[in-house]
C-alpha atoms as a PDB file:
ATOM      1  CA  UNK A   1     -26.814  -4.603 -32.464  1.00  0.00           C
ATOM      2  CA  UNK A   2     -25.876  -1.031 -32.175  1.00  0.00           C
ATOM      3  CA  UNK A   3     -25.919  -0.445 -35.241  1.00  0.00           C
ATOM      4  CA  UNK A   4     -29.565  -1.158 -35.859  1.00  0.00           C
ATOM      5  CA  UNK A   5     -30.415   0.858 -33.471  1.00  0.00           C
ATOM      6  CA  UNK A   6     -29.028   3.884 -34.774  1.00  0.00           C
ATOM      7  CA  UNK A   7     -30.386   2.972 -38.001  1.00  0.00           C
ATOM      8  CA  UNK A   8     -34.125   2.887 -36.106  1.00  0.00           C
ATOM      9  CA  UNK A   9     -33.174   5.794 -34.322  1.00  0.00           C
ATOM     10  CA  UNK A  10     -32.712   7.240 -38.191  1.00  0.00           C
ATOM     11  CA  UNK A  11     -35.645   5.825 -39.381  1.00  0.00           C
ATOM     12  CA  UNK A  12     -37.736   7.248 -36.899  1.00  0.00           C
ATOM     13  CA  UNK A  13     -36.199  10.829 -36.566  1.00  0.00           C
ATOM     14  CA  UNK A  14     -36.899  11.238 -40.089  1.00  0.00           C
ATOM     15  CA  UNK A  15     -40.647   9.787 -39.871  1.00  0.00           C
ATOM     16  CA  UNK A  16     -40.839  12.705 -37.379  1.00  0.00           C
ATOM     17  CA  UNK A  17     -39.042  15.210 -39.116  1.00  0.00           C
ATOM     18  CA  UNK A  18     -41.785  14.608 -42.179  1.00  0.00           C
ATOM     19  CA  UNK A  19     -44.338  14.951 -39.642  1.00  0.00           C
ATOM     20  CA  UNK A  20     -43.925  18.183 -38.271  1.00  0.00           C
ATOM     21  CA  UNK A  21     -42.542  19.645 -41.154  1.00  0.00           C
ATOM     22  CA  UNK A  22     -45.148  19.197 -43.729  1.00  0.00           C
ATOM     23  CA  UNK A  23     -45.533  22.618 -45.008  1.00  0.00           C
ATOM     24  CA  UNK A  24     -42.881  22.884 -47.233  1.00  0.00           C
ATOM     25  CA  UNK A  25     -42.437  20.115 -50.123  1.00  0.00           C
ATOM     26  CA  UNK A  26     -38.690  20.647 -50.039  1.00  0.00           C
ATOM     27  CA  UNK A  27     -38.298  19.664 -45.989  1.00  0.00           C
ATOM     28  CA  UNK A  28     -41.037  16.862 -46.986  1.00  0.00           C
ATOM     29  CA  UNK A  29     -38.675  15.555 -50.119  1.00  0.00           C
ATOM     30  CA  UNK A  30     -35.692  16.008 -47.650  1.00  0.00           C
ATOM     31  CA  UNK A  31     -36.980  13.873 -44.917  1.00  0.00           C
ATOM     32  CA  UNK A  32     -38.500  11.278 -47.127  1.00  0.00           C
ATOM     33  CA  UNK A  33     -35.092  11.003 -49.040  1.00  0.00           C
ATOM     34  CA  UNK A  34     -33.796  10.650 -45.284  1.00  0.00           C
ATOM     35  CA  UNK A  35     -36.445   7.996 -44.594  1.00  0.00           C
ATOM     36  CA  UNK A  36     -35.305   5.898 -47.688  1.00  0.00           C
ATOM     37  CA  UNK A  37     -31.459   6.027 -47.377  1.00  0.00           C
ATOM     38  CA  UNK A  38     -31.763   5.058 -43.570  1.00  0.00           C
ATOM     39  CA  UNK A  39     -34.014   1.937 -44.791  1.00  0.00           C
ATOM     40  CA  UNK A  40     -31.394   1.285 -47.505  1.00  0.00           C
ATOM     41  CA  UNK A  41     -28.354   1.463 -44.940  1.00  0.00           C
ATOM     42  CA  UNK A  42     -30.646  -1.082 -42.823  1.00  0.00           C
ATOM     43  CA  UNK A  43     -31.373  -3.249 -45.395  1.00  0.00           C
ATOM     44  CA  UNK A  44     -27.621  -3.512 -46.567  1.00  0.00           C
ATOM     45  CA  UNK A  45     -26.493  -4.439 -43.048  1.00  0.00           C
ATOM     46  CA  UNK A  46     -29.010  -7.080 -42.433  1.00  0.00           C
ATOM     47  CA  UNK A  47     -28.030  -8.333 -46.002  1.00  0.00           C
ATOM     48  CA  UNK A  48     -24.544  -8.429 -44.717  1.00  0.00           C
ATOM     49  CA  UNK A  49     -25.326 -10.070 -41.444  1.00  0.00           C
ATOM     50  CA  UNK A  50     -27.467 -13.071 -42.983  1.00  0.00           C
ATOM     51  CA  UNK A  51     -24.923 -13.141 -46.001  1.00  0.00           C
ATOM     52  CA  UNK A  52     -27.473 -12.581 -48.563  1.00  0.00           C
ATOM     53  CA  UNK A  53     -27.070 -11.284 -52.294  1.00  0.00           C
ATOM     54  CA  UNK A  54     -26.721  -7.608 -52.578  1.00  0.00           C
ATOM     55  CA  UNK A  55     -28.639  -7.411 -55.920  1.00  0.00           C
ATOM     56  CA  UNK A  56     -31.646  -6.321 -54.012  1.00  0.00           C
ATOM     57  CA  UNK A  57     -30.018  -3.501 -52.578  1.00  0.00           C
ATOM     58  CA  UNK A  58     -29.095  -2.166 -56.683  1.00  0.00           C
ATOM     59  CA  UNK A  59     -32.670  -2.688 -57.475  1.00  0.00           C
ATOM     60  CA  UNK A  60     -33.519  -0.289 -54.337  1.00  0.00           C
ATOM     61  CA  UNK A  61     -31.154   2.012 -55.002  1.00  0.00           C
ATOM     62  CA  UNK A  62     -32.345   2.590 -58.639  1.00  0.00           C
ATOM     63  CA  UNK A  63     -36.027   3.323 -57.417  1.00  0.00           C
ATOM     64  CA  UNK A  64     -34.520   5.880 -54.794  1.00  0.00           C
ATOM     65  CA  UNK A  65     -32.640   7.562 -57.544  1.00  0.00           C
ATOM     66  CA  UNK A  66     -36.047   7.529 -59.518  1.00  0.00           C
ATOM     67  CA  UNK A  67     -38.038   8.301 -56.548  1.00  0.00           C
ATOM     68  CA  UNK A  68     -36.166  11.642 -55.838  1.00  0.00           C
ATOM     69  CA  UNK A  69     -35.923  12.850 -59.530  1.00  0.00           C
ATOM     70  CA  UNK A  70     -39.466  12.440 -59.524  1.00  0.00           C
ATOM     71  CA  UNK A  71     -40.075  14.852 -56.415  1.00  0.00           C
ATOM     72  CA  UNK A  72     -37.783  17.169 -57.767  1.00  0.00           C
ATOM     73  CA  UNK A  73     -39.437  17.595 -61.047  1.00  0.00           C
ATOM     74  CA  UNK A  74     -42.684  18.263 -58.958  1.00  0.00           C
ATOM     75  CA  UNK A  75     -40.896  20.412 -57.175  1.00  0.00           C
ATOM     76  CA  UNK A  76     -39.556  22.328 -60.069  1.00  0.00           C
ATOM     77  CA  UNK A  77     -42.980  22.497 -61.370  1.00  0.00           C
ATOM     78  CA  UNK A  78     -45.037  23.956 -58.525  1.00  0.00           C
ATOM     79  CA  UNK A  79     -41.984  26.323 -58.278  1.00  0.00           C
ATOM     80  CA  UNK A  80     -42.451  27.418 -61.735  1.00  0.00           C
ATOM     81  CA  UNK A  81     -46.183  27.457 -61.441  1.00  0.00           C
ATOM     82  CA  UNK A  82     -46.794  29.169 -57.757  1.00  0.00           C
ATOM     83  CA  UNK A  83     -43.875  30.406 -57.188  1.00  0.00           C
ATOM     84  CA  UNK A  84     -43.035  29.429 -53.669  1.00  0.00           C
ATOM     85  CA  UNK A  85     -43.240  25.732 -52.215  1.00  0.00           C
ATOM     86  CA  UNK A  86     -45.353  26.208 -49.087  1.00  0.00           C
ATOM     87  CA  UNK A  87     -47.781  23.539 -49.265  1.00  0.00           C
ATOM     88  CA  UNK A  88     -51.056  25.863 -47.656  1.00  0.00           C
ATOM     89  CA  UNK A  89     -50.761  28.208 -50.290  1.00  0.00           C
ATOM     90  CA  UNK A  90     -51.648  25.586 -53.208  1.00  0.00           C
ATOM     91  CA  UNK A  91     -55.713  26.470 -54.166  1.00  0.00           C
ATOM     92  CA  UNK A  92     -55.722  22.565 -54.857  1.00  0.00           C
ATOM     93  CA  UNK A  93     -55.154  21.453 -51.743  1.00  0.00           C
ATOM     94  CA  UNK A  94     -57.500  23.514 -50.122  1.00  0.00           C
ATOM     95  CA  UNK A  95     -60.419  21.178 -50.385  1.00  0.00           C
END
């Protein structure tokens, strides 16, 4: 029992660590990488407790892997093209 709660407690420290620190992409990747490993961890212990398959958990894993390459080559990108990450100084988002 304690240890879902400090995987909640995760969860939701990292929902409010993408909240208030949306300016930069690289905090946002961070905490949504953050976001995704706590759910992982939670989903591998309730696996455990109800003695389920892990296969799921290898299927997750891969899109996590492919989910944070994929923010990185952004990343890299609007490096490249901008020079700096900070997401107010992008003319397309300034709608």
């Amino acid at each position: 029992m304690f240890m879902y709660m400090v995987f909640y407690l995760m969860v939701f420290s990292a929902v409010f660590s993408f909240v208030m620190n949306y300016n930069h992409l690289l905090n946002s990747l961070l905490s949504l990488e953050m976001i995704s490993l706590s759910l992982y961890f939670l989903m591998g212990l309730g696996y455990m407790v109800l003695g389920m398959e892990i296969y799921n958990l290898l299927y997750f894993l891969v899109m996590l892997v492919c989910e944070g390459v994929l923010g990185l080559s952004i990343l890299i990108m609007i490096v490249y093209g901008y020079g700096e990450d900070y997401m107010k100084s992008f003319s397309v988002l300034m709608c």
